[in-house]
C-alpha atoms as a PDB file:
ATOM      1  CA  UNK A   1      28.362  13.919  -2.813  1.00  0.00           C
ATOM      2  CA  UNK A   2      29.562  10.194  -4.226  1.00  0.00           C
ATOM      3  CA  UNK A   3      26.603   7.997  -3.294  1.00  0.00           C
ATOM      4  CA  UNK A   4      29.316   5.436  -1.379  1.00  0.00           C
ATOM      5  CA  UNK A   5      29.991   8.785   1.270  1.00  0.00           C
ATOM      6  CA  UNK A   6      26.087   8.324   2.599  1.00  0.00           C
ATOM      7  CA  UNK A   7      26.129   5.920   5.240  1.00  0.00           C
ATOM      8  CA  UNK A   8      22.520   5.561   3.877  1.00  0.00           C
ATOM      9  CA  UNK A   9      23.677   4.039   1.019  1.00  0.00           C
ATOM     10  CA  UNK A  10      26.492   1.995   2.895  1.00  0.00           C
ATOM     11  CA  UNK A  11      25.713   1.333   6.121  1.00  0.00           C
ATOM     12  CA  UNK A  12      23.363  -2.245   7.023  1.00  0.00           C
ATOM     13  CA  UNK A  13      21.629  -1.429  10.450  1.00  0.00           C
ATOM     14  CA  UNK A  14      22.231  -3.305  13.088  1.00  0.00           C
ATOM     15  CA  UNK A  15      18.035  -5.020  12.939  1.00  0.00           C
ATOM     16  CA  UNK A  16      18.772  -5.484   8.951  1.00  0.00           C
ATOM     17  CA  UNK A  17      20.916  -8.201   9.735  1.00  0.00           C
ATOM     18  CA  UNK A  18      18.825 -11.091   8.841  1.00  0.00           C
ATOM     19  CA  UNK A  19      17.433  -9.136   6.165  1.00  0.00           C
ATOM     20  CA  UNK A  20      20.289  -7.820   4.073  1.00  0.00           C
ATOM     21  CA  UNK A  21      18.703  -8.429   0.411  1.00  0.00           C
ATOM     22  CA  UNK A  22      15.069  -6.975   1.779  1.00  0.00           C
ATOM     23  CA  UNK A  23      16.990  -4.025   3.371  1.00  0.00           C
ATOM     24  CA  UNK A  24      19.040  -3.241  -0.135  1.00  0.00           C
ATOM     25  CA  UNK A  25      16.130  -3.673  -2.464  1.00  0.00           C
ATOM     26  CA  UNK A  26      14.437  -1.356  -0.039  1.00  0.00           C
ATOM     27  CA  UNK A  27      17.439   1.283  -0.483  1.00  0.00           C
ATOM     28  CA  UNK A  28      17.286   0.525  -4.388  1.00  0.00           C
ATOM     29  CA  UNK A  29      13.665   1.322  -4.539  1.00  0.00           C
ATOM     30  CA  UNK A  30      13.372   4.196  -2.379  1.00  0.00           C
ATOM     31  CA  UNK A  31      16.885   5.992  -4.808  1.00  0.00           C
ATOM     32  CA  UNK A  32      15.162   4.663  -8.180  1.00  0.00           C
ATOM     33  CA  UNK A  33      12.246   6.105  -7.411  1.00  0.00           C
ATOM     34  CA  UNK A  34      13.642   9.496  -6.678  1.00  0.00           C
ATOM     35  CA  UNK A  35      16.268   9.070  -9.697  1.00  0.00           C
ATOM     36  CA  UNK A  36      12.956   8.357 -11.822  1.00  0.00           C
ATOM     37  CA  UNK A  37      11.149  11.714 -10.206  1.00  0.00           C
ATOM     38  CA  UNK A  38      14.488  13.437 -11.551  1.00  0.00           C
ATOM     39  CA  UNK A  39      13.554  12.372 -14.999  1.00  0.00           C
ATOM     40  CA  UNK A  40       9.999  12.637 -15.125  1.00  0.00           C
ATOM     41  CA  UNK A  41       9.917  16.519 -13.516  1.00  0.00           C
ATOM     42  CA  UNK A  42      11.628  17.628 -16.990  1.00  0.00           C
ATOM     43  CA  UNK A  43       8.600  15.453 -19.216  1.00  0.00           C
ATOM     44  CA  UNK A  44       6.346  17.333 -16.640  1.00  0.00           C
ATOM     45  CA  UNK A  45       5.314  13.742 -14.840  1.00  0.00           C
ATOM     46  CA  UNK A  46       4.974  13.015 -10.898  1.00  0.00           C
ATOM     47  CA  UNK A  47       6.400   9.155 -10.536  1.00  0.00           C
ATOM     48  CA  UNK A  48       4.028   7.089 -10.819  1.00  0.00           C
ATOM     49  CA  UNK A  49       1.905   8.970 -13.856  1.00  0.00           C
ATOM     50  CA  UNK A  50       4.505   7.523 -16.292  1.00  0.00           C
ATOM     51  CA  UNK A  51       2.778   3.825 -15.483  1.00  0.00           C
ATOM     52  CA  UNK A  52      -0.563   5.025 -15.706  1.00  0.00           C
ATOM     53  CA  UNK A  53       0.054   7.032 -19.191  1.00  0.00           C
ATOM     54  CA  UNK A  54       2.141   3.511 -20.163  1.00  0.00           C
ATOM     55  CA  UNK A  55      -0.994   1.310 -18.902  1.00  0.00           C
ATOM     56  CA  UNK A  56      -3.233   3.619 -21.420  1.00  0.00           C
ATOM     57  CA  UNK A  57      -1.175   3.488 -24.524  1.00  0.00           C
ATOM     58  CA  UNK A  58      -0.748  -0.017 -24.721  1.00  0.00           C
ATOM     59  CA  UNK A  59      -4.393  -0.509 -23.888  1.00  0.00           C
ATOM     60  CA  UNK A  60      -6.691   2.012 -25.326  1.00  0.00           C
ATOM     61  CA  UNK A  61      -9.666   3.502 -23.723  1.00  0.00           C
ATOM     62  CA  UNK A  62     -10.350   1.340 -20.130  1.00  0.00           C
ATOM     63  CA  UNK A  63     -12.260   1.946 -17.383  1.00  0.00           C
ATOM     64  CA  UNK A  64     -11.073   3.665 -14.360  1.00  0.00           C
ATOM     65  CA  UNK A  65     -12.116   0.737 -12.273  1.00  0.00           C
ATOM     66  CA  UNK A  66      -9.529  -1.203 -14.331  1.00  0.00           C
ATOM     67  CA  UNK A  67      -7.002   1.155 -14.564  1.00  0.00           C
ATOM     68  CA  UNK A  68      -7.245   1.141 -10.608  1.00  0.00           C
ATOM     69  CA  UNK A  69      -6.643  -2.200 -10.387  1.00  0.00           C
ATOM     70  CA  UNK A  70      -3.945  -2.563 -13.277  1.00  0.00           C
ATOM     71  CA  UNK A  71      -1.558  -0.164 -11.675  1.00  0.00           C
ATOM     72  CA  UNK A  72      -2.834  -2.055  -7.977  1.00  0.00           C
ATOM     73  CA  UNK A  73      -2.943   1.997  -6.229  1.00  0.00           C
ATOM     74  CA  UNK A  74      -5.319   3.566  -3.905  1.00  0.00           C
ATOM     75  CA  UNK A  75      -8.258   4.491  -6.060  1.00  0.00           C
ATOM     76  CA  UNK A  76      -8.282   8.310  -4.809  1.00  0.00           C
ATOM     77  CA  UNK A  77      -4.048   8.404  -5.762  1.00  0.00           C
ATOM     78  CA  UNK A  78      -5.301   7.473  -8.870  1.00  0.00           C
ATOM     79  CA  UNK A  79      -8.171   9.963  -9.525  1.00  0.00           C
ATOM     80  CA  UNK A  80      -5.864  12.716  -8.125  1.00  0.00           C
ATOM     81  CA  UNK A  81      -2.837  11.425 -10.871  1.00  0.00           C
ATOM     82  CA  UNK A  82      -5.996  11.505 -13.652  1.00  0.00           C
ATOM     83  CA  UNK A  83      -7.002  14.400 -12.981  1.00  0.00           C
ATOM     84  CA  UNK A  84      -3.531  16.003 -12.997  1.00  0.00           C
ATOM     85  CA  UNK A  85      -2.790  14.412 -16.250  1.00  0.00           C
ATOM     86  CA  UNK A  86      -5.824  15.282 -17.784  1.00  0.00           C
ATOM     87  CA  UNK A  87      -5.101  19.276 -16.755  1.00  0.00           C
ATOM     88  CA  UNK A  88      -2.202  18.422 -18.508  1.00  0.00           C
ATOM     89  CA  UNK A  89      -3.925  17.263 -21.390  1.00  0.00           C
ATOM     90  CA  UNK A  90      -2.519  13.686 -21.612  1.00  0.00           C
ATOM     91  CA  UNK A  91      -5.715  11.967 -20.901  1.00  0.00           C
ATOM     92  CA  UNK A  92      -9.070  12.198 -21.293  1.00  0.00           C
ATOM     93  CA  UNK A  93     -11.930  11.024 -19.454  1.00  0.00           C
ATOM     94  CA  UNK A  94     -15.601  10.191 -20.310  1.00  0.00           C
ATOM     95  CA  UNK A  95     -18.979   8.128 -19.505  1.00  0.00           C
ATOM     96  CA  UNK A  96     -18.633   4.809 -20.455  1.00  0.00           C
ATOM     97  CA  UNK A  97     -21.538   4.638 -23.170  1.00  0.00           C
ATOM     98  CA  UNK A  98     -22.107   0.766 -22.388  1.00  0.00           C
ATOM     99  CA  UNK A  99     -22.663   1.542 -18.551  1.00  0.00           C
ATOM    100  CA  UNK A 100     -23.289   5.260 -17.860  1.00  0.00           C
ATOM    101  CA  UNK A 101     -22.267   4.672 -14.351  1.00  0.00           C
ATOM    102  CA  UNK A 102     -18.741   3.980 -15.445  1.00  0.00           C
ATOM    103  CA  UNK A 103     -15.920   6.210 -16.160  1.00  0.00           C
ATOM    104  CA  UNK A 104     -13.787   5.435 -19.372  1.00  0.00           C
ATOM    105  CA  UNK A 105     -10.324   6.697 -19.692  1.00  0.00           C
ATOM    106  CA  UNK A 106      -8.004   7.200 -22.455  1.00  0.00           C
ATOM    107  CA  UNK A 107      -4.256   8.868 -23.588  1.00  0.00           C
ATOM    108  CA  UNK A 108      -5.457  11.584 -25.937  1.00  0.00           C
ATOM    109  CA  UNK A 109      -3.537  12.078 -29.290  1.00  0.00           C
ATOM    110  CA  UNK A 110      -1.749  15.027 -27.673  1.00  0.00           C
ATOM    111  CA  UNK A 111       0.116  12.457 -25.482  1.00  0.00           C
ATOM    112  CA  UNK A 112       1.888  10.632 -28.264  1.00  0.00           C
ATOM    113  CA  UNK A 113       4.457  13.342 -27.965  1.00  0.00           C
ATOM    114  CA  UNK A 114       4.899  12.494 -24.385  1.00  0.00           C
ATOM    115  CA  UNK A 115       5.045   8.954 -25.296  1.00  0.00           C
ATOM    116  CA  UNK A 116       8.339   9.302 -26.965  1.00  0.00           C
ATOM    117  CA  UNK A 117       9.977  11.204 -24.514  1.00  0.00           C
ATOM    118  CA  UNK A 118       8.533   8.477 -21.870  1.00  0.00           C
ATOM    119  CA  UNK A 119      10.545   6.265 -23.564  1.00  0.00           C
ATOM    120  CA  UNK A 120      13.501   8.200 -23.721  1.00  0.00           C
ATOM    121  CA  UNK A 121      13.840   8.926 -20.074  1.00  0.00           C
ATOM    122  CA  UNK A 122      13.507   5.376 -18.972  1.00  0.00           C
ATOM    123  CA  UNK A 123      16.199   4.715 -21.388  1.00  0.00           C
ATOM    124  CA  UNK A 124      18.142   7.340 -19.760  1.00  0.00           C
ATOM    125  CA  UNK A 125      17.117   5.887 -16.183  1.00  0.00           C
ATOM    126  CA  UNK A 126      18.044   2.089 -17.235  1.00  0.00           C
ATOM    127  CA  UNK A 127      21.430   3.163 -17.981  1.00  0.00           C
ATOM    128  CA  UNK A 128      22.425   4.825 -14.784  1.00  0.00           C
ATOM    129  CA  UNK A 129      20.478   2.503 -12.929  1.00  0.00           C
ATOM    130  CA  UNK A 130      22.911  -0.091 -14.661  1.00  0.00           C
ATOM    131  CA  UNK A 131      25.892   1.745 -15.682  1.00  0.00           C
ATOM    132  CA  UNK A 132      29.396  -0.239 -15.112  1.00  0.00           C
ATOM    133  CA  UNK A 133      27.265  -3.394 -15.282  1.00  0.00           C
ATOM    134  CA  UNK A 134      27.816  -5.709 -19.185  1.00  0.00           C
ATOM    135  CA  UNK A 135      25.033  -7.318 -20.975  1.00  0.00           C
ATOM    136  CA  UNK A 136      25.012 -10.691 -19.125  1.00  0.00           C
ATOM    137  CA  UNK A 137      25.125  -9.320 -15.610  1.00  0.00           C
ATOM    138  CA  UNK A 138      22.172  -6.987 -16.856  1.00  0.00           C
ATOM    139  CA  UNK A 139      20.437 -10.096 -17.518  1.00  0.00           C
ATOM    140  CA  UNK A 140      20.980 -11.758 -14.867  1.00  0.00           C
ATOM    141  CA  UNK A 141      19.534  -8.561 -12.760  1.00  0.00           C
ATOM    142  CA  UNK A 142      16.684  -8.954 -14.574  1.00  0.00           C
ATOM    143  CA  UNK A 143      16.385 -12.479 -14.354  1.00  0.00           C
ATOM    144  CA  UNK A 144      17.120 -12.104 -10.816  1.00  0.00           C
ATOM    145  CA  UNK A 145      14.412  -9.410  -9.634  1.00  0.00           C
ATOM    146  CA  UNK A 146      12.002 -10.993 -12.600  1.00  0.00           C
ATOM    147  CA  UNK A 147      12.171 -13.977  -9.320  1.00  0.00           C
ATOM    148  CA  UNK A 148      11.491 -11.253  -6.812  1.00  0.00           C
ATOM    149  CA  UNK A 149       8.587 -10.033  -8.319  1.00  0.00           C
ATOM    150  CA  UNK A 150       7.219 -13.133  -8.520  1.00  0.00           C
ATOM    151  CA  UNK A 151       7.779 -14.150  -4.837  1.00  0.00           C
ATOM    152  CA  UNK A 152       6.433 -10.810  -4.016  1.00  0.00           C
ATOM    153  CA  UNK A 153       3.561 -11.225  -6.828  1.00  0.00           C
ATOM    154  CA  UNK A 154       2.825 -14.755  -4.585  1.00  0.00           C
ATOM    155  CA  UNK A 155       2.619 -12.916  -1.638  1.00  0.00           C
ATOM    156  CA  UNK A 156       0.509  -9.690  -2.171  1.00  0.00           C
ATOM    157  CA  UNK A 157      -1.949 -11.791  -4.077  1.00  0.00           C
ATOM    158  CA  UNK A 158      -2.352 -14.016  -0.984  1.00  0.00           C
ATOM    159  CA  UNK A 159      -2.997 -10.757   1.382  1.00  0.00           C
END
């Protein structure tokens, strides 16, 4: 079915009215997120996992606490997401020696693999998220939402 035939996709309900822009991103997030689950089944990955795994390659070895609060999630989604991905052998997870109370967590060299397919999938993702679109208006987009963010950014850090 085209994605224009779902009046979910088309239609602007009658209370959106004043909110046109928060009621499309809304769509847009809600049919990214289960274009990205799409994806991610095939690399094995729940949405989600791909920002924690991303989070710990560019990082290193970080506690959990930080983790947590790096990818800003409900501390038990993310012990449930570790400890799928570490059945999965992508991370690993051990006392921090500096304070045995803590809990450090790394990507293990068996995720590098996973790494590159990671990569490949968003790839994959940002082009039919943005197919039909040129360079500049892709930019713009970005630019765009970059502005969103931030407004959001401003407000969740003020909750």
């Amino acid at each position: 079915m085209k994605a224009s035939a779902d009046p979910a996709c088309t239609e602007l309900p009658t209370a959106a009215r004043r909110g046109p822009v928060s009621h499309t991103v809304s769509r847009v997030a809600r049919l990214h997120r289960i274009a990205a689950g799409k994806v991610l089944k095939g690399l094995g990955l729940y949405p989600g996992q791909e920002f924690l795994m991303m989070y710990l390659w560019d990082e290193g070895a970080v506690r959990q606490s930080e983790l947590i609060k790096a990818v800003d999630l409900d501390p038990s989604t993310v012990t449930k997401m570790l400890q799928r991905l570490e059945q999965a052998g992508h991370v690993r997870r051990r006392q921090d020696p500096d304070d045995r109370r803590a809990v450090l967590v790394e990507a293990t060299d068996a995720s590098c693999g996973l790494l590159a397919e990671v990569e490949v999938a968003w790839g994959e993702l940002e082009e039919r998220t943005l197919a039909g679109m040129d360079e500049g208006e892709r930019r713009e987009l970005a630019r765009l939402l970059g502005r969103v963010e931030a407004n959001l950014c401003g407000e969740a850090g003020g909750a």
